[in-house]
Every structure is written in structure tokens, then in C-alpha cells.
N, C-alpha and C. Protein backbone atom coordinates (compact mmCIF):
# COMPACT_ATOMS: atom_id res chain seq x y z
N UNK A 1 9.22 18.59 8.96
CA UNK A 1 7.97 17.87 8.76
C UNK A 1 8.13 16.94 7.54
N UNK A 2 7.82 15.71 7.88
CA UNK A 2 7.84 14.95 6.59
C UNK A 2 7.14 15.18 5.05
N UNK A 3 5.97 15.70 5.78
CA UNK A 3 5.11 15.71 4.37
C UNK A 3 5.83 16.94 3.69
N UNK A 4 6.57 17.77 4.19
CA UNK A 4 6.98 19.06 2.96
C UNK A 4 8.59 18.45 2.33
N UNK A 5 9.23 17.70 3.36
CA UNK A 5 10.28 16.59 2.82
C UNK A 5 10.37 15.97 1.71
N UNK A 6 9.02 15.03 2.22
CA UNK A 6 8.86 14.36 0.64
C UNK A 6 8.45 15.17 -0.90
N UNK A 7 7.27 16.47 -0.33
CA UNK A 7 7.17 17.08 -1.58
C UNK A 7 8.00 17.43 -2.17
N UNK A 8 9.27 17.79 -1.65
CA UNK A 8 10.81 18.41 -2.08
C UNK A 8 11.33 17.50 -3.14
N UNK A 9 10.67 16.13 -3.24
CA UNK A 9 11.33 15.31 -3.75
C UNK A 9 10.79 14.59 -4.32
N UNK A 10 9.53 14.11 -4.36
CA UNK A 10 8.56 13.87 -5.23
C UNK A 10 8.66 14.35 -6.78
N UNK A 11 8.60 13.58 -7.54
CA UNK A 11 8.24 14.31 -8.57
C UNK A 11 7.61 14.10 -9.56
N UNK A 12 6.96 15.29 -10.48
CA UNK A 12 5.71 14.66 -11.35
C UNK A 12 5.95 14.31 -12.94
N UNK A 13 5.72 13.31 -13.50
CA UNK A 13 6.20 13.13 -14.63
C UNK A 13 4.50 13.17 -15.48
N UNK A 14 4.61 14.49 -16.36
CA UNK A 14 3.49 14.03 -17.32
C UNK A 14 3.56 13.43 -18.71
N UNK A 15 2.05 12.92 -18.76
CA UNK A 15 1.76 11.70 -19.34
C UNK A 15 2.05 10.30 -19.11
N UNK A 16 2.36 10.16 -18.11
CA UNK A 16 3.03 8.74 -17.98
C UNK A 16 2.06 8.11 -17.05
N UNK A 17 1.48 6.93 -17.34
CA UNK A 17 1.79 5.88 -18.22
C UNK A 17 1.13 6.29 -19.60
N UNK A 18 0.26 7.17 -19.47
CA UNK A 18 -0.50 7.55 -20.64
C UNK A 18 -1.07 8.93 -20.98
N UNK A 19 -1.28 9.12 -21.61
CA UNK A 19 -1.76 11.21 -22.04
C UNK A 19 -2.40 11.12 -20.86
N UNK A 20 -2.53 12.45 -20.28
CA UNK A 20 -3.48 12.79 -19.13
C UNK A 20 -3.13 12.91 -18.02
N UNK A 21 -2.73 11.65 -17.73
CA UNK A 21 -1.88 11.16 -16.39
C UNK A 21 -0.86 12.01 -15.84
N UNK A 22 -0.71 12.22 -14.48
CA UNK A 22 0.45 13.12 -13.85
C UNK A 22 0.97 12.51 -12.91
N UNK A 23 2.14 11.42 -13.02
CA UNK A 23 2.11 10.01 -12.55
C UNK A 23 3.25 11.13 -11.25
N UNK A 24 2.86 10.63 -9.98
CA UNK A 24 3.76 10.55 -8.69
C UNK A 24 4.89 9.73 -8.54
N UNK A 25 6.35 10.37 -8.88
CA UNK A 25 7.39 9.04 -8.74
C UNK A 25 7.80 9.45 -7.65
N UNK A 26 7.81 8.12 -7.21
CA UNK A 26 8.57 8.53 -5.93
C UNK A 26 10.39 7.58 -5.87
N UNK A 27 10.93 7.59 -6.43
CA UNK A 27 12.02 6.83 -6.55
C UNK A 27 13.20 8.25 -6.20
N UNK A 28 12.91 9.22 -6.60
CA UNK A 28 13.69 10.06 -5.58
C UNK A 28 13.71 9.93 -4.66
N UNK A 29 12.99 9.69 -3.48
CA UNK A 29 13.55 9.51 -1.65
C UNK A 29 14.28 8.27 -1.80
N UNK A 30 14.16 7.18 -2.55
CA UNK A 30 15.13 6.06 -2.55
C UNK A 30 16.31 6.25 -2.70
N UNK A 31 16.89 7.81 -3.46
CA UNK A 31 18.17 7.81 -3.29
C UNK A 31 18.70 8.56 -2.02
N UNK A 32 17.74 9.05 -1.09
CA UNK A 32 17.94 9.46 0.22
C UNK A 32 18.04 8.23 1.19
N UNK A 33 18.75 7.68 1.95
CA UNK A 33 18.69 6.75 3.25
C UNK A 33 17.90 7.54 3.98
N UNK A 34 18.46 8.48 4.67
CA UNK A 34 18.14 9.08 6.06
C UNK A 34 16.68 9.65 5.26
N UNK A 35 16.21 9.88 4.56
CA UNK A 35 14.63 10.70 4.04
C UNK A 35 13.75 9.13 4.38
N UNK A 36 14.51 7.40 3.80
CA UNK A 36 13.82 6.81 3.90
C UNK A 36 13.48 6.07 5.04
N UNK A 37 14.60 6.50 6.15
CA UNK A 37 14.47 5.75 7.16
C UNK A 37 13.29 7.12 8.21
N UNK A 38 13.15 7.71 7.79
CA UNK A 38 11.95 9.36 8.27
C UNK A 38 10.51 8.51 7.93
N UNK A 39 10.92 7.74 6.96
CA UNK A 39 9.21 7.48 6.25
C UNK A 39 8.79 6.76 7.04
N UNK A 40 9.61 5.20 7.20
CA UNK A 40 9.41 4.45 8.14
C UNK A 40 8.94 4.98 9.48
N UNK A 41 9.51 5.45 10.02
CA UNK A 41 9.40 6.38 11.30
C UNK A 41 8.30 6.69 11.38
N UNK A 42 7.89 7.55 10.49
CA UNK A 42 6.65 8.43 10.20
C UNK A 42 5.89 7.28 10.79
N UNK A 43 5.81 6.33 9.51
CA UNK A 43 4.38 5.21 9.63
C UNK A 43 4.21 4.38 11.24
N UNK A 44 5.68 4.60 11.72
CA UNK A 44 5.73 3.85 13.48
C UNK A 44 5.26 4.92 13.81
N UNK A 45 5.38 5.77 13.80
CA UNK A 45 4.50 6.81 15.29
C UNK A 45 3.55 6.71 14.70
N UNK A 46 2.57 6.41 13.46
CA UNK A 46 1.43 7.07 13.38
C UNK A 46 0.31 5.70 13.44
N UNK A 47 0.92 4.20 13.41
CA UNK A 47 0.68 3.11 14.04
C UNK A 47 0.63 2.46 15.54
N UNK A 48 1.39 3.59 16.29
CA UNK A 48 1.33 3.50 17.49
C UNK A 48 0.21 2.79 18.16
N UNK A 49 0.26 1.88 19.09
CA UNK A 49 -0.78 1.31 19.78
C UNK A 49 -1.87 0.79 18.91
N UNK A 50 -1.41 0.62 17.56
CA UNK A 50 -2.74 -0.57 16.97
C UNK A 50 -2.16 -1.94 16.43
N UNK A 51 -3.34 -2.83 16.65
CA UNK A 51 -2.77 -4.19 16.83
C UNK A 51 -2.45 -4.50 15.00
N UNK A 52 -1.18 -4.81 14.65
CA UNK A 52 -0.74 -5.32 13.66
C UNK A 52 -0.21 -6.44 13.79
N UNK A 53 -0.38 -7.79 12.97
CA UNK A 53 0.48 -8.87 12.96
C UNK A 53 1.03 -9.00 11.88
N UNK A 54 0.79 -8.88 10.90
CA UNK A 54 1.69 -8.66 9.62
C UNK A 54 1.31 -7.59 8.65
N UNK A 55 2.46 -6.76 7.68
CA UNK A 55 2.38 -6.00 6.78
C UNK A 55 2.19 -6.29 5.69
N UNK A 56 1.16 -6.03 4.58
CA UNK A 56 1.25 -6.70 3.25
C UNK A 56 1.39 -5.59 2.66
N UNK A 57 2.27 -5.66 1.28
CA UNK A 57 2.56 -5.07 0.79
C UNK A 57 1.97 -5.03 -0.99
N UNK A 58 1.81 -4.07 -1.88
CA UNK A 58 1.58 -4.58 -2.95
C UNK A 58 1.97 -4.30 -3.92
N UNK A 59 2.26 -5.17 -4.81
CA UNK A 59 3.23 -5.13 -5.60
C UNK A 59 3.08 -3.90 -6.62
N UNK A 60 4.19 -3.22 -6.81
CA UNK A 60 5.53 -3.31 -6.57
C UNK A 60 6.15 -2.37 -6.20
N UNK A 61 5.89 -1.17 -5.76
CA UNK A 61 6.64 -0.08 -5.42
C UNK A 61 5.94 -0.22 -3.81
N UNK A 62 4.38 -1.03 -3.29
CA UNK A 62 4.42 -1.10 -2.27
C UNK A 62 5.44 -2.07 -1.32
N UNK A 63 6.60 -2.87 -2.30
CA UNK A 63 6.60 -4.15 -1.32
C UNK A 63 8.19 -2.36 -1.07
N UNK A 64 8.48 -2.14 -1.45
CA UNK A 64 9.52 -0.74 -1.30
C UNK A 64 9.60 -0.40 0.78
N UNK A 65 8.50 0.58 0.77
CA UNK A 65 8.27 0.57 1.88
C UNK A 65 7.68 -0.08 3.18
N UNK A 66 6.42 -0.93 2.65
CA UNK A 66 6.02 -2.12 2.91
C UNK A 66 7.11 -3.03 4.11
N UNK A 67 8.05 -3.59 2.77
CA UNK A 67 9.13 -4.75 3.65
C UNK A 67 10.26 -3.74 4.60
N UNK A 68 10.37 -2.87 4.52
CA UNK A 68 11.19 -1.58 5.61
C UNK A 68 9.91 -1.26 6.89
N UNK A 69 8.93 -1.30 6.52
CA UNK A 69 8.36 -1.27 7.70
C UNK A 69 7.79 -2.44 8.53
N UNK A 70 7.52 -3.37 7.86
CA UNK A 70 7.71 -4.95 8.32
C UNK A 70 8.70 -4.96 9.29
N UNK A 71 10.01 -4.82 8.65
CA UNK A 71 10.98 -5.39 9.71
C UNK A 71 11.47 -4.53 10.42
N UNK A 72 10.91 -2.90 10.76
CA UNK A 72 10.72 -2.70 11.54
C UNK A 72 10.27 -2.57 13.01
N UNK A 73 9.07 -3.31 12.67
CA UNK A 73 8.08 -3.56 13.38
C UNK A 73 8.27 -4.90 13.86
N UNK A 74 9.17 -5.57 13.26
CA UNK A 74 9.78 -6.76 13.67
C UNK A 74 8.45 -7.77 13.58
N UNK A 75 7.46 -7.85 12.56
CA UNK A 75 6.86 -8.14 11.59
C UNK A 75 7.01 -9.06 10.44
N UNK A 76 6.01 -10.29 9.72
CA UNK A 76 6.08 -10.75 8.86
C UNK A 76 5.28 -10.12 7.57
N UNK A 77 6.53 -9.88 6.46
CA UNK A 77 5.82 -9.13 5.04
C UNK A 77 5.61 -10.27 4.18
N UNK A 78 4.19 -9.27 3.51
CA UNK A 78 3.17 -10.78 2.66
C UNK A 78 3.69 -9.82 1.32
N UNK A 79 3.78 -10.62 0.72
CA UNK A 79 3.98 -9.75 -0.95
C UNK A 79 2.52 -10.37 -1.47
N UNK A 80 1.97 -9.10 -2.00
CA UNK A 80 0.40 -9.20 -2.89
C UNK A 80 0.90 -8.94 -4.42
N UNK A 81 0.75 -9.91 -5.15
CA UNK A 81 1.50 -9.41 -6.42
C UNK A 81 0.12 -9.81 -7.43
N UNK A 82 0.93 -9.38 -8.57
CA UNK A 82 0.01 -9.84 -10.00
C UNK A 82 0.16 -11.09 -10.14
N UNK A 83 -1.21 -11.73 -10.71
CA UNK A 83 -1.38 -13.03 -11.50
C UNK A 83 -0.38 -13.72 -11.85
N UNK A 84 -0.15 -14.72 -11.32
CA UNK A 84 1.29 -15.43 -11.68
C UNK A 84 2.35 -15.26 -11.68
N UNK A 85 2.84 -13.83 -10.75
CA UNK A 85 3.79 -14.53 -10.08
C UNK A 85 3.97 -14.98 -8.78
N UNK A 86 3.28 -15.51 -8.29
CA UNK A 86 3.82 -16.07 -6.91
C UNK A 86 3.68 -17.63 -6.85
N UNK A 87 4.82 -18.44 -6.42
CA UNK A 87 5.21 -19.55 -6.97
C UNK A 87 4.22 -20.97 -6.40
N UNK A 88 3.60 -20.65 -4.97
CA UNK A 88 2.70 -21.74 -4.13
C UNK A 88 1.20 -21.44 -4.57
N UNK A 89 0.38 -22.00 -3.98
CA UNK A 89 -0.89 -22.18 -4.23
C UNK A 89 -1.11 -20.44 -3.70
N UNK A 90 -1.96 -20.10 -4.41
CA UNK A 90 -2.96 -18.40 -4.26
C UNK A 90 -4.30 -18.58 -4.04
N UNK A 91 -4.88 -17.73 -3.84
CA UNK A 91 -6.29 -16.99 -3.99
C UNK A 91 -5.97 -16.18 -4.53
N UNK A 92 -6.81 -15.48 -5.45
CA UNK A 92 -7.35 -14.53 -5.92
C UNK A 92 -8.32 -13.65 -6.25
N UNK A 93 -7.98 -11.90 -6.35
CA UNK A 93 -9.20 -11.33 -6.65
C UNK A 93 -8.87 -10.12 -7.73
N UNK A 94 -9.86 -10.05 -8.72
CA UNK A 94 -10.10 -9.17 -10.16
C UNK A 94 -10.67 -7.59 -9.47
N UNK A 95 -10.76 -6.72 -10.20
CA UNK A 95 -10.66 -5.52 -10.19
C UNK A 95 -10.62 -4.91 -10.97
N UNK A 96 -11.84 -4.04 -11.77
CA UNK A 96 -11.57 -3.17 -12.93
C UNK A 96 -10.41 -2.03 -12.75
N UNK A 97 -10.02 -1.91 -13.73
CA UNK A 97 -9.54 -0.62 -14.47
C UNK A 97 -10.13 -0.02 -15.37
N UNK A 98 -9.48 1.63 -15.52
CA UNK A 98 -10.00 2.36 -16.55
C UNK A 98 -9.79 1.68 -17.85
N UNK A 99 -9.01 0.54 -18.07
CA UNK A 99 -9.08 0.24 -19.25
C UNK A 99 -9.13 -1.24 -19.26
N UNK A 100 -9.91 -2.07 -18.43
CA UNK A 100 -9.43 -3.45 -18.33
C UNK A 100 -9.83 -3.82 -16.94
N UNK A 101 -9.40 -4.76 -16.95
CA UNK A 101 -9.48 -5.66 -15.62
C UNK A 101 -7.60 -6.11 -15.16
N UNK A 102 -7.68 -6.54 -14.10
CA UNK A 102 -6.55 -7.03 -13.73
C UNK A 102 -6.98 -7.93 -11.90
N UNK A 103 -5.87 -8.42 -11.67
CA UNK A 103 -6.19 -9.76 -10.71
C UNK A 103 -4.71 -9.76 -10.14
N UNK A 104 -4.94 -9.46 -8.89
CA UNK A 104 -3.44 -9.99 -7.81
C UNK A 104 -4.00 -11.14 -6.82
N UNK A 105 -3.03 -11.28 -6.64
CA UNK A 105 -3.03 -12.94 -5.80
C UNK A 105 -1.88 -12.53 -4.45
N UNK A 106 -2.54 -13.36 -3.84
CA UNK A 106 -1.80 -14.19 -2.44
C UNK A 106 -1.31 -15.77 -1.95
N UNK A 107 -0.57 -15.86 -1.42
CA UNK A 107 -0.17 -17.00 -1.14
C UNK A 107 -1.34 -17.70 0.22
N UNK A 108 -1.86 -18.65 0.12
CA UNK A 108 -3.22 -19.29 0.43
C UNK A 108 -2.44 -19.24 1.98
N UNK A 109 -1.27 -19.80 2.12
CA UNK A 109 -0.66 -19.41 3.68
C UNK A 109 -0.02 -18.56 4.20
N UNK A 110 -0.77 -17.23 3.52
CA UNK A 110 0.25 -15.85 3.73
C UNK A 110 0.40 -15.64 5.36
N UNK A 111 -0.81 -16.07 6.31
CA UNK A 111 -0.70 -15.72 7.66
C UNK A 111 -1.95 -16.31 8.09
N UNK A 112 -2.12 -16.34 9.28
CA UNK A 112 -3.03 -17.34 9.97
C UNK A 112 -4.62 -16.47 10.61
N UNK A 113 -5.77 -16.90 9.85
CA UNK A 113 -6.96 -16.14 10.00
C UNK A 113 -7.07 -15.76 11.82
N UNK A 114 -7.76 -14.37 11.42
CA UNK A 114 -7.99 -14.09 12.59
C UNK A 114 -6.85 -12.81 12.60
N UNK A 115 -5.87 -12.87 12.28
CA UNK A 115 -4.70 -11.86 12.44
C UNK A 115 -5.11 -10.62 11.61
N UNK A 116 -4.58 -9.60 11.96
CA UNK A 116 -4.74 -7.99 11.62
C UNK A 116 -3.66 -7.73 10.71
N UNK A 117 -3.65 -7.81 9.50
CA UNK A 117 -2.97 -7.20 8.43
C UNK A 117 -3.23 -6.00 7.88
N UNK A 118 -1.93 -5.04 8.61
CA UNK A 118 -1.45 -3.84 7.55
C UNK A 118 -1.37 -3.65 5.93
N UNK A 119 -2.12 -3.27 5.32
CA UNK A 119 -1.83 -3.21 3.95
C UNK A 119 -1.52 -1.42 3.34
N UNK A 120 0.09 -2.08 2.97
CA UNK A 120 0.99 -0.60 2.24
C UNK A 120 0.99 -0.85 1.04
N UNK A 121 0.91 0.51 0.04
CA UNK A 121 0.92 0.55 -0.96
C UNK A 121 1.92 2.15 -1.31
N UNK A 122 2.70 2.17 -2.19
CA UNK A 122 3.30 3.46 -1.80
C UNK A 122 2.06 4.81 -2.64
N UNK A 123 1.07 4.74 -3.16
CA UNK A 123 0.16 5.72 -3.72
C UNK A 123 -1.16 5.21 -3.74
N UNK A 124 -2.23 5.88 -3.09
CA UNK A 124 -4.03 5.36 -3.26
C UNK A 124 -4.02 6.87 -4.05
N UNK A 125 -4.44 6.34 -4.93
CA UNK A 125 -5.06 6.56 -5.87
C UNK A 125 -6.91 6.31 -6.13
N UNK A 126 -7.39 5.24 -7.08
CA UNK A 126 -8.96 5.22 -7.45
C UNK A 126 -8.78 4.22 -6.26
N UNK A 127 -8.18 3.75 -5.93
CA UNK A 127 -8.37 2.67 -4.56
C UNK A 127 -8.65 1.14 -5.02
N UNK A 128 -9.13 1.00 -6.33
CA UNK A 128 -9.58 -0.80 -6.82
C UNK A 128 -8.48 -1.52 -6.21
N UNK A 129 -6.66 -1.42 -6.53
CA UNK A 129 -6.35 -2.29 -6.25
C UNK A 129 -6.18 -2.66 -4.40
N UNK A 130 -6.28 -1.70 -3.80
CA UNK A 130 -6.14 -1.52 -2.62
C UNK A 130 -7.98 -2.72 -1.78
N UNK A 131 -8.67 -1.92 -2.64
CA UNK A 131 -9.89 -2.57 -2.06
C UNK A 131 -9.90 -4.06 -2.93
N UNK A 132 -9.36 -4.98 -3.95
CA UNK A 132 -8.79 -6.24 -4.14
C UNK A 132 -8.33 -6.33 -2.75
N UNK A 133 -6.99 -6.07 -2.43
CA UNK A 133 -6.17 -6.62 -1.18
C UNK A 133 -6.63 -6.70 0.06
N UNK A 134 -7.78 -5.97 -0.33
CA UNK A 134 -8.24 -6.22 1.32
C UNK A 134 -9.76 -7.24 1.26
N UNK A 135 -10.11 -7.44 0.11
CA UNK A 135 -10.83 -8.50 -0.42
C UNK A 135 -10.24 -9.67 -0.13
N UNK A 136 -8.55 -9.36 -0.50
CA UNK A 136 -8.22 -11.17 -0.15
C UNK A 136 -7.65 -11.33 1.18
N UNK A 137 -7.07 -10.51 2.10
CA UNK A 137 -7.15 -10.24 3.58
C UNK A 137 -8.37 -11.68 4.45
N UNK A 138 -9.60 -10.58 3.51
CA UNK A 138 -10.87 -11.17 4.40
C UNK A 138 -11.30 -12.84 4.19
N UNK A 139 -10.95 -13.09 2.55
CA UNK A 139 -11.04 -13.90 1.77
C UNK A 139 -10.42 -15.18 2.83
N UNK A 140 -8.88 -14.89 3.51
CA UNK A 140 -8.28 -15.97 4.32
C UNK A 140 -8.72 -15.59 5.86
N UNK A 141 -9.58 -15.15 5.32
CA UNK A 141 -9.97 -15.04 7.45
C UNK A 141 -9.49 -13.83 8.05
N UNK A 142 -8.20 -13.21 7.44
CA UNK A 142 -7.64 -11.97 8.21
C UNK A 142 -8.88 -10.77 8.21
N UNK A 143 -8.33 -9.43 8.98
CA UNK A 143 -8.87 -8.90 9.13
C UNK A 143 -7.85 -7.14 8.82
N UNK A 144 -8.25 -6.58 8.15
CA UNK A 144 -7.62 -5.58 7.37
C UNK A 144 -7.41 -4.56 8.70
N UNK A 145 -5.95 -4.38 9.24
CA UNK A 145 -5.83 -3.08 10.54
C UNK A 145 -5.38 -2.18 10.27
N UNK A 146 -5.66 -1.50 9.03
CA UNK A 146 -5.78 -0.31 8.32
C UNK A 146 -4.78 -0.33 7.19
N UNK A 147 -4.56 0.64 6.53
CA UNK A 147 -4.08 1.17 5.54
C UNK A 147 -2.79 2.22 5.22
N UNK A 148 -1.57 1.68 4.71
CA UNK A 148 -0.50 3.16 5.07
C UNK A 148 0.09 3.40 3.62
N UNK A 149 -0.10 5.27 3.03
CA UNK A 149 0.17 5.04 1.85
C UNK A 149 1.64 5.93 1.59
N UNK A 150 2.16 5.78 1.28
CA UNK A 150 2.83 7.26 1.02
C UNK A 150 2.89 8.33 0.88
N UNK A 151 1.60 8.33 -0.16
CA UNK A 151 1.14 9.58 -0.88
C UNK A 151 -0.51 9.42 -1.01
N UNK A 152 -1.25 9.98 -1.08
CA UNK A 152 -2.66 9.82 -1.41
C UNK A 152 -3.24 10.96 -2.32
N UNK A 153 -3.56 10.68 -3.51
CA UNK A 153 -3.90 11.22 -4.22
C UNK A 153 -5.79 11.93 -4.03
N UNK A 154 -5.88 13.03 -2.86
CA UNK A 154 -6.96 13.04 -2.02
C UNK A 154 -8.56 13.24 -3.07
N UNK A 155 -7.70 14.21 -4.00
CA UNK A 155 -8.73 14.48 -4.99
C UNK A 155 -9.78 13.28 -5.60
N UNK A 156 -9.10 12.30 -6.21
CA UNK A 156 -10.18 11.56 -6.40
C UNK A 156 -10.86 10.58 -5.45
N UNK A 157 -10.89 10.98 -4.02
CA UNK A 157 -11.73 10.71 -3.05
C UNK A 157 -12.34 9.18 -2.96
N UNK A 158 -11.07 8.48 -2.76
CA UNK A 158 -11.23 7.42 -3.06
C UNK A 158 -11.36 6.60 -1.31
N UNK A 159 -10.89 7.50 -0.55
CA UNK A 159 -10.73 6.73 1.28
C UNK A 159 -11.86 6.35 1.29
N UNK A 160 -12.76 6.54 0.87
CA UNK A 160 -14.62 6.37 1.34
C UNK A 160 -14.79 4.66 0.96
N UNK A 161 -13.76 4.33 -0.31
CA UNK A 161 -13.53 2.87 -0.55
C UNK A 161 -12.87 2.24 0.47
N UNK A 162 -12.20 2.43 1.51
CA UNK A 162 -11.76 1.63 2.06
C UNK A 162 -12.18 1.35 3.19
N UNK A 163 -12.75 2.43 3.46
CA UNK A 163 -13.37 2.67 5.29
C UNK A 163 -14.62 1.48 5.36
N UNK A 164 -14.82 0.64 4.97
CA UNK A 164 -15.97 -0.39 4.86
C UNK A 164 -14.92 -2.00 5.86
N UNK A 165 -13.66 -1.86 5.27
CA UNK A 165 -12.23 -2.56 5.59
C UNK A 165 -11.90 -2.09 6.79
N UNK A 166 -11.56 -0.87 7.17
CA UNK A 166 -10.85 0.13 8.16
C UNK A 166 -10.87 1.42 8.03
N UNK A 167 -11.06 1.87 9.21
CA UNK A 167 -11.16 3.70 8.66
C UNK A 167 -10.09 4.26 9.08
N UNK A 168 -8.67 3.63 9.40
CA UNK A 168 -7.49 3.81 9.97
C UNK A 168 -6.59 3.73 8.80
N UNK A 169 -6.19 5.20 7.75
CA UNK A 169 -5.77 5.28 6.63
C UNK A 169 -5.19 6.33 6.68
N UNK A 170 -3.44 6.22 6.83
CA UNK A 170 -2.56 6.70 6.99
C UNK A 170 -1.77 7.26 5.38
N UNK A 171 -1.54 8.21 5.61
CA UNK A 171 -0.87 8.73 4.14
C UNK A 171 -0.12 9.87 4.68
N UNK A 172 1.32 10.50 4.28
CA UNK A 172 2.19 11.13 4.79
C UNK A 172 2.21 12.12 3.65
N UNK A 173 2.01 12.46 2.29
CA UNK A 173 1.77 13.48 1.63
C UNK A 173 0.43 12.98 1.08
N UNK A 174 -0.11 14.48 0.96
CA UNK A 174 -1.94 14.64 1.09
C UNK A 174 -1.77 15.51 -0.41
N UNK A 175 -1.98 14.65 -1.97
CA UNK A 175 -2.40 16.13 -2.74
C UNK A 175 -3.71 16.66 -3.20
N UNK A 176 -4.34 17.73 -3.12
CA UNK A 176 -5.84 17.82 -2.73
C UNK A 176 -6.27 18.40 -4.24
């Protein structure tokens, strides 16, 4: 089973980024191939039969799995990154944090309105930046065809943010 796979390998680093925090790294399955080509997998059977035209990914541990399941799917990947870096004309959208604000952007011709964009992130967490990306999805006309995370951090009960977007929110380890 995948999800007890990845827990095997997951691991928790405390305090990081800051006191409190019990940050999820997941850069252990990256030194597995065959664990990462399972993940992929995972997210194809569990996408089965829904209409996707492109995967967006967000920066930066989402564009990880993100662009592996893109070209799986034989798919075009959108990179959603932070404020300045992406080199053509953007849109953008802001989003608090616990300590701040912050703003990712898209490329204004990431994909053509009307189309169903996948948006991966490898951890949902409080969900802000996730519900940004699907702010700017709608922003170009697309239409958000759910959500795939790696990990979902279930406790702070954040899916209830996204289901307004899609209620099709895929996550392969659940920690409660």
C-alpha cells in the first residue's frame, strides 16, 4: 500500500522552518525511483476517468511530482511560482500567512480558458496557497479539476477550503 510506503519514509523534522513547526520532508522518496514512480501511479489510478488538460504545479517541491505526473499523463505542466520569477507577462494573486502575506503568479498564457487544470502541490496544509492557485486557474478562464497532494496534513481541516474549486482532492498519506 502506498500510503504505509511513504510513511516509512517520510520524515519529520522539528522546528523547522520555525519553533513549533513539525515540517513533512519528503525528499526521502526522491532517493527511491521505483517508490517515485508508485506515487505517480498512485495519482493515475486515482484520476482515472476525470477530464484533465493540464497539471499545475506549485512551486517548489510541487513542480517535483507535479511535472512526473504531467508527462505522464502525456500532459502540459504550468509552473505556479513566487513573485518574480517567471520571465513573460503574469497574473497574480496574494494570500495571507501566519506571518505575512505572499503572492504567486502565472504566466497570462499558461493554457487556454475553458480547460480543466489539475493543481499538485506535494503537502495541503492551511490550504491559502493552494486556494491562491486556484484563484488564478479561474482568474484565466480555467476551471480547477481537482486537487492531488502527497501528503495532507488532515488535522488542520483545511479540504473545506478547496471544495468551493473542486471537491475531487486526492492525497496519498492522510495525517489526522
Amino acid at each position: 500500500m502506498i500510503e504505509q510506503r511513504l510513511r516509512e519514509v517520510i520524515r519529520d523534522i522539528e522546528d523547522f522552518p520555525k519553533p513549533g513547526i513539525v515540517f513533512k520532508d519528503i525528499t526521502p522518496i526522491l532517493k527511491d525511483a521505483e517508490l517515485c514512480t508508485a506515487v505517480v501511479e498512485a495519482f493515475v489510478q486515482r484520476l482515472e476517468g476525470k477530464r484533465i488538460d493540464a497539471v499545475a504545479g506549485i512551486e517548489s517541491r510541487g513542480f517535483l511530482f507535479g511535472m512526473m505526473l504531467a508527462n505522464r499523463l502525456n500532459l502540459p505542466f504550468i509552473p505556479i511560482r513566487k513573485q518574480g520569477k517567471l520571465p513573460y507577462n503574469t497574473i497574480s494573486e496574494s494570500y495571507a500567512l501566519e506571518y505575512g502575506q505572499a503572492t504567486i503568479e502565472v504566466h497570462e498564457d499558461a493554457f487556454e480558458a475553458g480547460q480543466h487544470i489539475l493543481i499538485h502541490d506535494d503537502l495541503l496544509a492551511t490550504g491559502g496557497t493552494v486556494v491562491a492557485a486556484s484563484k488564478l486557474i479561474e482568474k484565466l478562464g480555467g476551471q480547477v479539476a481537482g486537487f492531488s497532494f502527497v501528503i495532507s496534513l488532515d488535522f488542520l481541516h483545511s479540504q473545506g477550503r478547496l471544495t468551493r474549486f473542486n471537491h475531487d482532492i486526492i492525497s496519498l498519506v492522510h495525517y489526522t
